[in-house]
PDB file of N, CA and C in Angstrom:
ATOM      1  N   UNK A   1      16.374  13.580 -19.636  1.00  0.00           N
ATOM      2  CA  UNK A   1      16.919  14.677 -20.417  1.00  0.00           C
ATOM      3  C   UNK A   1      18.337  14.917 -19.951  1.00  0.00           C
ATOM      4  N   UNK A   2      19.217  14.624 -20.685  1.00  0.00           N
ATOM      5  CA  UNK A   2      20.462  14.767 -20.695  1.00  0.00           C
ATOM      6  C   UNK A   2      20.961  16.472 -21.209  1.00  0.00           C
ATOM      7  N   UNK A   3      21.587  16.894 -20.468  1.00  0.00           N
ATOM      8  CA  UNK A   3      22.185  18.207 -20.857  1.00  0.00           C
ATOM      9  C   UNK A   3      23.593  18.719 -20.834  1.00  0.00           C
ATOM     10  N   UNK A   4      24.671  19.226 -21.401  1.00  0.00           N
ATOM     11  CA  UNK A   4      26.169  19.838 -21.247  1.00  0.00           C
ATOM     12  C   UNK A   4      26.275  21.167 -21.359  1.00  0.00           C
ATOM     13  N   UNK A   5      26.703  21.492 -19.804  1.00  0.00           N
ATOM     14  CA  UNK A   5      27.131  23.357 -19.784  1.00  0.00           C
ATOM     15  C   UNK A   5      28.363  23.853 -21.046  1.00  0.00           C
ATOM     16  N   UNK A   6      28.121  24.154 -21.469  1.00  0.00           N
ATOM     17  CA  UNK A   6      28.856  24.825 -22.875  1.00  0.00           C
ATOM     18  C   UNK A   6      30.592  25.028 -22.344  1.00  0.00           C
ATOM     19  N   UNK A   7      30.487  25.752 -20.451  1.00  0.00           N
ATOM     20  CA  UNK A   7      31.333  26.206 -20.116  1.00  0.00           C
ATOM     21  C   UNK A   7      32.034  24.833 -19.334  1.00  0.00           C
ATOM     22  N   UNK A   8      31.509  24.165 -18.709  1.00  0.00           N
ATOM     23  CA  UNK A   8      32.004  23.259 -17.769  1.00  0.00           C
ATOM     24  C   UNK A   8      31.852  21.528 -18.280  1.00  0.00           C
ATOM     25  N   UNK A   9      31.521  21.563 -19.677  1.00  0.00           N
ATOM     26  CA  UNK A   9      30.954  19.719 -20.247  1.00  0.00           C
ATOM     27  C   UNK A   9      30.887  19.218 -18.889  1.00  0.00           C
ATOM     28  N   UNK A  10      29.998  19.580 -18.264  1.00  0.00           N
ATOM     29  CA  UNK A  10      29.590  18.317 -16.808  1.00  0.00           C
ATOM     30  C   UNK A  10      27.945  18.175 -17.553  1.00  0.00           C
ATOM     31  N   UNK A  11      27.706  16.815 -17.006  1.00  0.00           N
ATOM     32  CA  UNK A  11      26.503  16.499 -17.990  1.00  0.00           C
ATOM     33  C   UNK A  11      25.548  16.712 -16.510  1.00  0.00           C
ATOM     34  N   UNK A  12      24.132  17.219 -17.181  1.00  0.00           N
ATOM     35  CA  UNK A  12      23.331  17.413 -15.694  1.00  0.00           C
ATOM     36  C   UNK A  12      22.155  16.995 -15.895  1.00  0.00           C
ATOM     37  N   UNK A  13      21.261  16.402 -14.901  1.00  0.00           N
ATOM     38  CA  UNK A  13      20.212  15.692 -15.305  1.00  0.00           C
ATOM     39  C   UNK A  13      18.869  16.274 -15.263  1.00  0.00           C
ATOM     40  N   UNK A  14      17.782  16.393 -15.442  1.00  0.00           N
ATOM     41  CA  UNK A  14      16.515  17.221 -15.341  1.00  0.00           C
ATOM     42  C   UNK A  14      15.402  15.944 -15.258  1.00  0.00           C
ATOM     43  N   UNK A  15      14.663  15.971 -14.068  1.00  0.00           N
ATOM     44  CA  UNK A  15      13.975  14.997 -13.633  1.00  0.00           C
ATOM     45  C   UNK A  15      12.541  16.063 -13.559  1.00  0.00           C
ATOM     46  N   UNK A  16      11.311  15.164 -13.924  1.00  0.00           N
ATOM     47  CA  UNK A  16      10.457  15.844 -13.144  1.00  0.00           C
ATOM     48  C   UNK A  16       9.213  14.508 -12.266  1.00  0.00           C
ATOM     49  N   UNK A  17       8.627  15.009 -11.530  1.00  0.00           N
ATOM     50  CA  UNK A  17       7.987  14.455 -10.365  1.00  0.00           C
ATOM     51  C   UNK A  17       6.289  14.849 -10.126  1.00  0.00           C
ATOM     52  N   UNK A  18       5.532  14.213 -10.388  1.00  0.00           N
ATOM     53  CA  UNK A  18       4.204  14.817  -9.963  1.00  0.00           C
ATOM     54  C   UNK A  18       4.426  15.495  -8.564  1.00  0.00           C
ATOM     55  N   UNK A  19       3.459  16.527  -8.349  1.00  0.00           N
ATOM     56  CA  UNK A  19       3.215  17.416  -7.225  1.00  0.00           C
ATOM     57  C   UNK A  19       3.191  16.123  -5.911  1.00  0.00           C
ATOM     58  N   UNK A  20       1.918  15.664  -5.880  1.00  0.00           N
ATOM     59  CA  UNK A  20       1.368  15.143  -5.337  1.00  0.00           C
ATOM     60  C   UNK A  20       1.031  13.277  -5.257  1.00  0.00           C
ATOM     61  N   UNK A  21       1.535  12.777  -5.340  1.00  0.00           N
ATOM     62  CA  UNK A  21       1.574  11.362  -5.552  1.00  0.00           C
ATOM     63  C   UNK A  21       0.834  10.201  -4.800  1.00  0.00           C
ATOM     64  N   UNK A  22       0.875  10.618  -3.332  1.00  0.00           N
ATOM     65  CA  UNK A  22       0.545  10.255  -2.321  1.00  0.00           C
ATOM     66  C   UNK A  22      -0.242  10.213  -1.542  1.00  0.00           C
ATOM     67  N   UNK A  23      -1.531   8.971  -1.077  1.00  0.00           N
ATOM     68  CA  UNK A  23      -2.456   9.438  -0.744  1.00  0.00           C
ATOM     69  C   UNK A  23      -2.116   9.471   0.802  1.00  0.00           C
ATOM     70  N   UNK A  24      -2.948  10.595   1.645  1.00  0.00           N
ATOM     71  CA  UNK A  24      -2.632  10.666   2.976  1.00  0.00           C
ATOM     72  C   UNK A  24      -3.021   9.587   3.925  1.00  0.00           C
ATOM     73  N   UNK A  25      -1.754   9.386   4.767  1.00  0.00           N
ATOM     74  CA  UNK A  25      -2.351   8.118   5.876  1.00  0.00           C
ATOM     75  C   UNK A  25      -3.622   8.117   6.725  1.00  0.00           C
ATOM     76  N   UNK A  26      -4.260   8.997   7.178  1.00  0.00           N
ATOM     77  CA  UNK A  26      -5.220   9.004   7.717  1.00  0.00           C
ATOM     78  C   UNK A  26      -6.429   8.366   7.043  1.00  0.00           C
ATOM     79  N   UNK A  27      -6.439   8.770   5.883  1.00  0.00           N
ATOM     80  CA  UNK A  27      -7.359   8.287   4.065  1.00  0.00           C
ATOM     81  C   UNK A  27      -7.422   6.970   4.354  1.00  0.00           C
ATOM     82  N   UNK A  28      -5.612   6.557   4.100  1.00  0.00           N
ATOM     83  CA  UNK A  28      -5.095   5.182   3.657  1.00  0.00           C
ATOM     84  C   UNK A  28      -5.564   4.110   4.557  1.00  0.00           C
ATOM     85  N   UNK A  29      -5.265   4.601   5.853  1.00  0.00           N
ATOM     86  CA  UNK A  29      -6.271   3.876   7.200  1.00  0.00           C
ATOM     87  C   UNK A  29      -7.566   3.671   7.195  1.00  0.00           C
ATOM     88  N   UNK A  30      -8.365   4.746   6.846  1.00  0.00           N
ATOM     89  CA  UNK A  30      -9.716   4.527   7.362  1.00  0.00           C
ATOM     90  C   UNK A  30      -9.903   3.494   5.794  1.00  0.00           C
ATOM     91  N   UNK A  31      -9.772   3.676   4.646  1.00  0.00           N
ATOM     92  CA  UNK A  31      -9.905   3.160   4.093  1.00  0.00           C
ATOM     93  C   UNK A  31      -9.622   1.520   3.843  1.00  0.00           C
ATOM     94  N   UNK A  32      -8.623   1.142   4.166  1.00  0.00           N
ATOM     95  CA  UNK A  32      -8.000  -0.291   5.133  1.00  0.00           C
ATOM     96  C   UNK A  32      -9.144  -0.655   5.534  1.00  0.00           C
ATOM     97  N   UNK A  33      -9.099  -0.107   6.442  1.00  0.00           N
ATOM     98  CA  UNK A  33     -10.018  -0.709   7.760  1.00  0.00           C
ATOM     99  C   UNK A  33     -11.223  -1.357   7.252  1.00  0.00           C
ATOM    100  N   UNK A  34     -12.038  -0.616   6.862  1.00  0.00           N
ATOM    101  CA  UNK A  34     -13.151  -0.746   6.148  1.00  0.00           C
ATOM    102  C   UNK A  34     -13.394  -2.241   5.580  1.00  0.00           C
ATOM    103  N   UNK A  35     -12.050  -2.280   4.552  1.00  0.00           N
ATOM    104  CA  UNK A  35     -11.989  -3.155   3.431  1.00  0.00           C
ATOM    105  C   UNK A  35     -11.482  -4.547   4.512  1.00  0.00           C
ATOM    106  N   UNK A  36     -10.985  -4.112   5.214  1.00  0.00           N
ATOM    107  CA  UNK A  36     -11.295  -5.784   6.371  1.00  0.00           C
ATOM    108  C   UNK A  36     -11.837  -5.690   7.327  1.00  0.00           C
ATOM    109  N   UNK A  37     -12.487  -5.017   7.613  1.00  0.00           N
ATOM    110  CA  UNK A  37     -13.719  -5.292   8.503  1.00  0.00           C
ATOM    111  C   UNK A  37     -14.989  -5.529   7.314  1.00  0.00           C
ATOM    112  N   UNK A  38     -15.165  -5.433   6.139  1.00  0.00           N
ATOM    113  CA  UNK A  38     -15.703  -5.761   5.490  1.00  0.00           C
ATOM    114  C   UNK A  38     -15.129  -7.963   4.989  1.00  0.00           C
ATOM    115  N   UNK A  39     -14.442  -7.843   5.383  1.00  0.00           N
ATOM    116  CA  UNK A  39     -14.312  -9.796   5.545  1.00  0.00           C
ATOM    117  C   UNK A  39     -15.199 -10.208   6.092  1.00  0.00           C
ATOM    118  N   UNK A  40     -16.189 -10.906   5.967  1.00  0.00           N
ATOM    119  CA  UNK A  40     -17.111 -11.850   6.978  1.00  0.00           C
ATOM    120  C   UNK A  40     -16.408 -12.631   8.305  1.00  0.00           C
ATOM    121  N   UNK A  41     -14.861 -12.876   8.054  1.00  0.00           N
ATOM    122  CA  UNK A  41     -14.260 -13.683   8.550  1.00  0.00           C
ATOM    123  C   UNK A  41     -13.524 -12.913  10.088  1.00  0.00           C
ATOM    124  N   UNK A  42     -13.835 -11.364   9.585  1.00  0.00           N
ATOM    125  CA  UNK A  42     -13.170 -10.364  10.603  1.00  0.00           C
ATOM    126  C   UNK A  42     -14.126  -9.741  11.776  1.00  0.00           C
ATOM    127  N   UNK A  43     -13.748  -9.915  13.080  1.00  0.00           N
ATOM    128  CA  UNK A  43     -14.728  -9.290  14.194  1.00  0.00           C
ATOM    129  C   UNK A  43     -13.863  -7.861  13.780  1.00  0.00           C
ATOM    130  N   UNK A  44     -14.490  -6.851  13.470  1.00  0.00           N
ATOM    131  CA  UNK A  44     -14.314  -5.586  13.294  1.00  0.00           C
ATOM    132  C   UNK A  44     -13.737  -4.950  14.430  1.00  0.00           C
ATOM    133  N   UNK A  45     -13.759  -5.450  15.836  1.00  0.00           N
ATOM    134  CA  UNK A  45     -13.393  -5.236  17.283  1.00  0.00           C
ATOM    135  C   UNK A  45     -12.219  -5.562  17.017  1.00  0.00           C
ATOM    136  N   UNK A  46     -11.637  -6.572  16.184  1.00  0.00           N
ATOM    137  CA  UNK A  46     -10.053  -6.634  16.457  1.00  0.00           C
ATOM    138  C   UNK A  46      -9.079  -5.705  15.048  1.00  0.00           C
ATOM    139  N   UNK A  47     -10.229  -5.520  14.795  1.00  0.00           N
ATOM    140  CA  UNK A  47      -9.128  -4.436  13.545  1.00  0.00           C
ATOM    141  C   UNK A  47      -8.029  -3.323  14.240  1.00  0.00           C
ATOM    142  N   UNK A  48      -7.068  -3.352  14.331  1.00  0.00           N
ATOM    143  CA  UNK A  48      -6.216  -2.192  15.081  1.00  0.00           C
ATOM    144  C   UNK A  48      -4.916  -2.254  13.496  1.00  0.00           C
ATOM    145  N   UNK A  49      -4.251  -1.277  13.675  1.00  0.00           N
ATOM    146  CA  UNK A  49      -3.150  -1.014  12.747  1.00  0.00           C
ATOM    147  C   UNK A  49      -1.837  -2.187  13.410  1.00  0.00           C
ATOM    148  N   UNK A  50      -1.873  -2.682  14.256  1.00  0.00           N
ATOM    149  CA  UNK A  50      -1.217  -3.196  14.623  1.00  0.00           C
ATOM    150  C   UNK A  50      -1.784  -4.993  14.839  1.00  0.00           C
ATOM    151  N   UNK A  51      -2.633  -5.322  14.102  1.00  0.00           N
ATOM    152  CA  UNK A  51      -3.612  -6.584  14.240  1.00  0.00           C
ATOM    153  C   UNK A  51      -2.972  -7.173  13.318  1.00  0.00           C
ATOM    154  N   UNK A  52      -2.456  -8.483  13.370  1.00  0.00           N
ATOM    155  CA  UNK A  52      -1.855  -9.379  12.270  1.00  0.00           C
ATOM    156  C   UNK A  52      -2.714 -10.122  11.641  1.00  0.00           C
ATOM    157  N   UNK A  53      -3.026 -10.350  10.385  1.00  0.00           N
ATOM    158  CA  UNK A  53      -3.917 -11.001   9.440  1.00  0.00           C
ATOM    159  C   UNK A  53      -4.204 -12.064  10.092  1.00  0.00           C
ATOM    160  N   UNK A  54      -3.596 -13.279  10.054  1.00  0.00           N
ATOM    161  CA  UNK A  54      -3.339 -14.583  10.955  1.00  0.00           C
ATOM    162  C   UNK A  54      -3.767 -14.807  12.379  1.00  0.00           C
ATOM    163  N   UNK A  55      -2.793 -13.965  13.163  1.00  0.00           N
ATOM    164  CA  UNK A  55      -2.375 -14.404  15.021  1.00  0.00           C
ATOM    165  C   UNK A  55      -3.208 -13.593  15.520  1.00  0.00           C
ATOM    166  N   UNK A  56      -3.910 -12.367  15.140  1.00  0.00           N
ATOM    167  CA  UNK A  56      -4.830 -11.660  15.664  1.00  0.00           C
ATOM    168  C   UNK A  56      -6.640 -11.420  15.199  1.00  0.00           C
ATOM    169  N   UNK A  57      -6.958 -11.554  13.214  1.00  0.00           N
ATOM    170  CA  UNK A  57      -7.446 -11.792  13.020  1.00  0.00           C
ATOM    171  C   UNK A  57      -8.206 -12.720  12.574  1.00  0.00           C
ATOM    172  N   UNK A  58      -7.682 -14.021  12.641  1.00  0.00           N
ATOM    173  CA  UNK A  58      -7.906 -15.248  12.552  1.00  0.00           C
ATOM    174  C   UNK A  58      -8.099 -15.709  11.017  1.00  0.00           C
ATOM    175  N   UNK A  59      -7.541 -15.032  10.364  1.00  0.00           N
ATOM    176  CA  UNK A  59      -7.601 -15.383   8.557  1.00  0.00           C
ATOM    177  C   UNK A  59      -6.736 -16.561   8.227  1.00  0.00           C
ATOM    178  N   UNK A  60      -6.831 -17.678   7.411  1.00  0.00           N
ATOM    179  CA  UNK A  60      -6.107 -18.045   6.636  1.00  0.00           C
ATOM    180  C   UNK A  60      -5.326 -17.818   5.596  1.00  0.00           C
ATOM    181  N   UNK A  61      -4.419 -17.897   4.812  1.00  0.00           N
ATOM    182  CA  UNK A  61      -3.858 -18.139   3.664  1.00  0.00           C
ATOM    183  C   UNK A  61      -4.847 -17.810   2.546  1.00  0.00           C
ATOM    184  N   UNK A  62      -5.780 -18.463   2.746  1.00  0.00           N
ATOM    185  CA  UNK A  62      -6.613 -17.857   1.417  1.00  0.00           C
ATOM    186  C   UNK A  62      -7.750 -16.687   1.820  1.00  0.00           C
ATOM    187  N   UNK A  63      -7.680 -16.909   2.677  1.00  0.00           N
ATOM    188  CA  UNK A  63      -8.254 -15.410   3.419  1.00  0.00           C
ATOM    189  C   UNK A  63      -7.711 -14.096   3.466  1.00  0.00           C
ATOM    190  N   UNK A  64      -6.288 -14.205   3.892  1.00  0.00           N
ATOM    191  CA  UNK A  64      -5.628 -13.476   3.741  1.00  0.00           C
ATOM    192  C   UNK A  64      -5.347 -12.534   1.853  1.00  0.00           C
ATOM    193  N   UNK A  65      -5.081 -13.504   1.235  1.00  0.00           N
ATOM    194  CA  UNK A  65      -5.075 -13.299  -0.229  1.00  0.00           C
ATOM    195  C   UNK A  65      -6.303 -12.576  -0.317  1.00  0.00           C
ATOM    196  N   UNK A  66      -7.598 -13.398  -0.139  1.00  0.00           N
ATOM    197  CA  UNK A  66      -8.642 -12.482  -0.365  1.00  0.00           C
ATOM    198  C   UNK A  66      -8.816 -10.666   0.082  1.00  0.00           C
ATOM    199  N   UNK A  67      -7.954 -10.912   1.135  1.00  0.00           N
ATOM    200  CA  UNK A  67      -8.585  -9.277   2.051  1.00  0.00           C
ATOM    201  C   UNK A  67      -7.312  -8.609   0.842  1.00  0.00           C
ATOM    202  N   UNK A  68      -5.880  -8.842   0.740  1.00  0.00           N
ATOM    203  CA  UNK A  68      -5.169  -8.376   0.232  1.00  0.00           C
ATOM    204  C   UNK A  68      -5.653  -8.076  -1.575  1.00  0.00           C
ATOM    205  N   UNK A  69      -6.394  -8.717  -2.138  1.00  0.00           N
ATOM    206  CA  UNK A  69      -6.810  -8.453  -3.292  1.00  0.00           C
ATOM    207  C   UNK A  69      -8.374  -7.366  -3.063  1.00  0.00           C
ATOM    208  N   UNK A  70      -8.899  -7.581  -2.332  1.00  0.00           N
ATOM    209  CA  UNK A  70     -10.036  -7.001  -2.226  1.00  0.00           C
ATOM    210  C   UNK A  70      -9.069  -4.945  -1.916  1.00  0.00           C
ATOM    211  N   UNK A  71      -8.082  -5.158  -0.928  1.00  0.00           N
ATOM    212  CA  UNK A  71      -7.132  -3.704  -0.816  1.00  0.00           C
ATOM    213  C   UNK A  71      -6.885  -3.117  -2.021  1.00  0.00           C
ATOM    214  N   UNK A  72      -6.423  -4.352  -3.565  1.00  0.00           N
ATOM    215  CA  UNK A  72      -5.714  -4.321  -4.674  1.00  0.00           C
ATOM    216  C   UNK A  72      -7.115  -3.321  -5.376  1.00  0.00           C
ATOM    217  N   UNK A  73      -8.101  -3.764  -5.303  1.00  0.00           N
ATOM    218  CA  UNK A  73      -9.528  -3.180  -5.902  1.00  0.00           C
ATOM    219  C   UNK A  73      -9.955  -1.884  -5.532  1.00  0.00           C
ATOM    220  N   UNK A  74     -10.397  -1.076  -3.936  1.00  0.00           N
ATOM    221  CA  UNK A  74     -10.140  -0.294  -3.327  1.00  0.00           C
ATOM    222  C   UNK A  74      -9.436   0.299  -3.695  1.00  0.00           C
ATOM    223  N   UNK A  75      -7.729   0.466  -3.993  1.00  0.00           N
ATOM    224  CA  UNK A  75      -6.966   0.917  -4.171  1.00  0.00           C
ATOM    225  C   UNK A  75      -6.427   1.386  -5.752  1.00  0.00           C
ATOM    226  N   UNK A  76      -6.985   0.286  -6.939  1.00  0.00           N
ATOM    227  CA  UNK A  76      -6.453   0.529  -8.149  1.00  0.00           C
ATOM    228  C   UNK A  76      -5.309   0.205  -8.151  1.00  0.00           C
ATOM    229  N   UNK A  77      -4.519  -0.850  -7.644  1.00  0.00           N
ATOM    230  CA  UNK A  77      -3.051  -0.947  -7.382  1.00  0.00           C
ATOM    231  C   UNK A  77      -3.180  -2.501  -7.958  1.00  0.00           C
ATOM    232  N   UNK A  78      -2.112  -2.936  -8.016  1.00  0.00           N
ATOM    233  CA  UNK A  78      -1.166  -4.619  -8.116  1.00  0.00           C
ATOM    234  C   UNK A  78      -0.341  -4.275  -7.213  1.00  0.00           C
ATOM    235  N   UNK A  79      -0.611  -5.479  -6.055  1.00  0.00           N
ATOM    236  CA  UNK A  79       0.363  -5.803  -5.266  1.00  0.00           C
ATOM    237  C   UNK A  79       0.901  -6.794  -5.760  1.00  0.00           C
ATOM    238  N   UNK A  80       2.382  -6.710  -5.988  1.00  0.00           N
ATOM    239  CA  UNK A  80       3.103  -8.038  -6.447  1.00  0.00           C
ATOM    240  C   UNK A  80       3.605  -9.266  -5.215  1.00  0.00           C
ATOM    241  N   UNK A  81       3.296 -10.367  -5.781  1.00  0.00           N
ATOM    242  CA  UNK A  81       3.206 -11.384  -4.861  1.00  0.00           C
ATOM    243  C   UNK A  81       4.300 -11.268  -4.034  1.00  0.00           C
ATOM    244  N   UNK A  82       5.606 -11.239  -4.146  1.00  0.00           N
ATOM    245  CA  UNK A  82       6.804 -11.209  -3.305  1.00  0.00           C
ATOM    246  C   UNK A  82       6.559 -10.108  -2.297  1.00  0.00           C
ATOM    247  N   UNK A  83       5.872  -9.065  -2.817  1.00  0.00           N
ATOM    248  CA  UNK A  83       5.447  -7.918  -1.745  1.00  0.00           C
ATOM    249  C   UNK A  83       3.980  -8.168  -0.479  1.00  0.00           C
ATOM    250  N   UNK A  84       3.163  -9.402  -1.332  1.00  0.00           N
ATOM    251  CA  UNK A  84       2.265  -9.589  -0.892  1.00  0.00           C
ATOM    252  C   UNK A  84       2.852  -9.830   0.561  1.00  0.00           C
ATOM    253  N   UNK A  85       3.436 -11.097   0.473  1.00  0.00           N
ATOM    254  CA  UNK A  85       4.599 -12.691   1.464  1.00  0.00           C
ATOM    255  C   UNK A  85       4.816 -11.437   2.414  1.00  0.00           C
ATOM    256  N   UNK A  86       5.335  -9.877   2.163  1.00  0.00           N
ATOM    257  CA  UNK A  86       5.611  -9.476   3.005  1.00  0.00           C
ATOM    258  C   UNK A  86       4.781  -8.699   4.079  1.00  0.00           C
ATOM    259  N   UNK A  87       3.273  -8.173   3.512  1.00  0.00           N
ATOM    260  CA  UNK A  87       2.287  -7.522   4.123  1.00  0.00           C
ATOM    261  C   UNK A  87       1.529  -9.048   5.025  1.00  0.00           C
ATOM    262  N   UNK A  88       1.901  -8.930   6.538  1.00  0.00           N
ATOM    263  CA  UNK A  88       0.954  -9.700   7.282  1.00  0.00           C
ATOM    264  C   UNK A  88       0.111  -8.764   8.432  1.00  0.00           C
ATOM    265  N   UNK A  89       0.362  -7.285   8.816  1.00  0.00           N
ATOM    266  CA  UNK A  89      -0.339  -6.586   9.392  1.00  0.00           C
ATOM    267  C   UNK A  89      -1.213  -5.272   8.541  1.00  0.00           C
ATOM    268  N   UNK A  90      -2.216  -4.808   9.252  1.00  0.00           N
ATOM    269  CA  UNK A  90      -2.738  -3.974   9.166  1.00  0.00           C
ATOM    270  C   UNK A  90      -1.924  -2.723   9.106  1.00  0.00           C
ATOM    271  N   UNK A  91      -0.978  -2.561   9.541  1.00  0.00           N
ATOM    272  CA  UNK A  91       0.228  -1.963   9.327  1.00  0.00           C
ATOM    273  C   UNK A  91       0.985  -1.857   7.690  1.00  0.00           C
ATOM    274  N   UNK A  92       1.258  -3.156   8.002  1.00  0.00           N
ATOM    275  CA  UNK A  92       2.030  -3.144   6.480  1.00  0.00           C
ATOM    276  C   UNK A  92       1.579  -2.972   5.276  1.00  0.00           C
ATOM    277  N   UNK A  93      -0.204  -3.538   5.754  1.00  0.00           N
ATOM    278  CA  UNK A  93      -0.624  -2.801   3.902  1.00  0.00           C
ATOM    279  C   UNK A  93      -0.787  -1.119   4.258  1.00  0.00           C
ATOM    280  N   UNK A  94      -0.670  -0.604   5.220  1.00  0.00           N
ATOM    281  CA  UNK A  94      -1.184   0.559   4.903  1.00  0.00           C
ATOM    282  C   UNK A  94       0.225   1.367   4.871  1.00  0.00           C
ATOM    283  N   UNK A  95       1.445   1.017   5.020  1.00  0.00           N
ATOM    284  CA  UNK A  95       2.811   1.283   4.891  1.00  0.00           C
ATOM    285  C   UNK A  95       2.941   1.364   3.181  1.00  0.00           C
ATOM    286  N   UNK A  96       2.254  -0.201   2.603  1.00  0.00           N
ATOM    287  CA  UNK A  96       2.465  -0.121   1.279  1.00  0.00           C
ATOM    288  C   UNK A  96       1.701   0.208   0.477  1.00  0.00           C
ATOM    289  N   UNK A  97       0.406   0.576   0.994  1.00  0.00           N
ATOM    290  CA  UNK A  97      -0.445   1.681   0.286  1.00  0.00           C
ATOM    291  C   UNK A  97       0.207   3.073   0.393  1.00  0.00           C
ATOM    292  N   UNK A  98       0.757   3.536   1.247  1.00  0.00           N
ATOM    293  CA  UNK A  98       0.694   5.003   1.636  1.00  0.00           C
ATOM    294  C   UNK A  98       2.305   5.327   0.824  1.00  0.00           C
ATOM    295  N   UNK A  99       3.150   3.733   0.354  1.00  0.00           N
ATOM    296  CA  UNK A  99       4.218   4.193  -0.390  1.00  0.00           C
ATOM    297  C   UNK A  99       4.230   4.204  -1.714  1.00  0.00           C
ATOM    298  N   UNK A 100       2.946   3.934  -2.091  1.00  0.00           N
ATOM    299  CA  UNK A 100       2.492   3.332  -3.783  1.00  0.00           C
ATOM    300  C   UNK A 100       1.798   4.568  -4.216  1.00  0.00           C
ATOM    301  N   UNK A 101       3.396   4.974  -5.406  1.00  0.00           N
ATOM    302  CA  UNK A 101       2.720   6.384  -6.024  1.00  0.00           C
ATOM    303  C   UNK A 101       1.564   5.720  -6.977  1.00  0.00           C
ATOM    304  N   UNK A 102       0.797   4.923  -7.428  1.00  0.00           N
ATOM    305  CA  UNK A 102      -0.205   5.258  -8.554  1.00  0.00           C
ATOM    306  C   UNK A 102      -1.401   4.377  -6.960  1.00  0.00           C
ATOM    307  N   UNK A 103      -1.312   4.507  -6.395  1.00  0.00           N
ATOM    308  CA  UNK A 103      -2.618   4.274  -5.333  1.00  0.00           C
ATOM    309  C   UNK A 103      -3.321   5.621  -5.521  1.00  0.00           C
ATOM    310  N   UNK A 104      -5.223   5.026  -5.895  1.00  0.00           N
ATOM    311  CA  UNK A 104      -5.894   5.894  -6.020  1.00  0.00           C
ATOM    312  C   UNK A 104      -7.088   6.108  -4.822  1.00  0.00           C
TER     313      UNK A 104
END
């Protein structure tokens, strides 16, 4: 919505924003967690926010994809692949869950 003060023609903008967008990290975590310790492939003992898909939980490439799509389900979200390349910790999906306004 574009607008002009009658007195000053400066053009001014009017934005609006849901309240609430964001689900809380504590949520976003326990919920994570779950969804890879639910991998067959994951000892649930090494799940930490700081556990790397790969070097700590021992996933492959297509393992990895899997836990990251199984988050996509959980969540109601599309992670886009270039964003995927970038989530390799337990950390980072829950960085990019907790920054994804339509995460439900």
């Amino acid at each position: 919505l574009l607008r002009t003060s009658a007195r000053t023609m400066v053009p001014t903008t009017q934005r609006w924003f849901a309240a609430q967008a964001f689900l809380p990290v504590e949520e976003v975590t326990e919920r994570v967690f779950t969804v890879i310790k639910a991998n067959e492939k994951v000892d649930p003992s090494k799940v930490t926010e700081s556990a790397h898909y790969v070097n700590d939980l021992g996933l492959d490439s297509l393992d990895h994809v899997e836990v990251l799509m199984a988050v996509e389900e959980e969540f109601a979200i599309e992670i886009p692949d270039a964003e995927a390349e970038k989530i390799l910790t337990c950390q980072d999906t829950i960085t990019f869950i907790t920054s994804h306004p339509q995460a439900k």
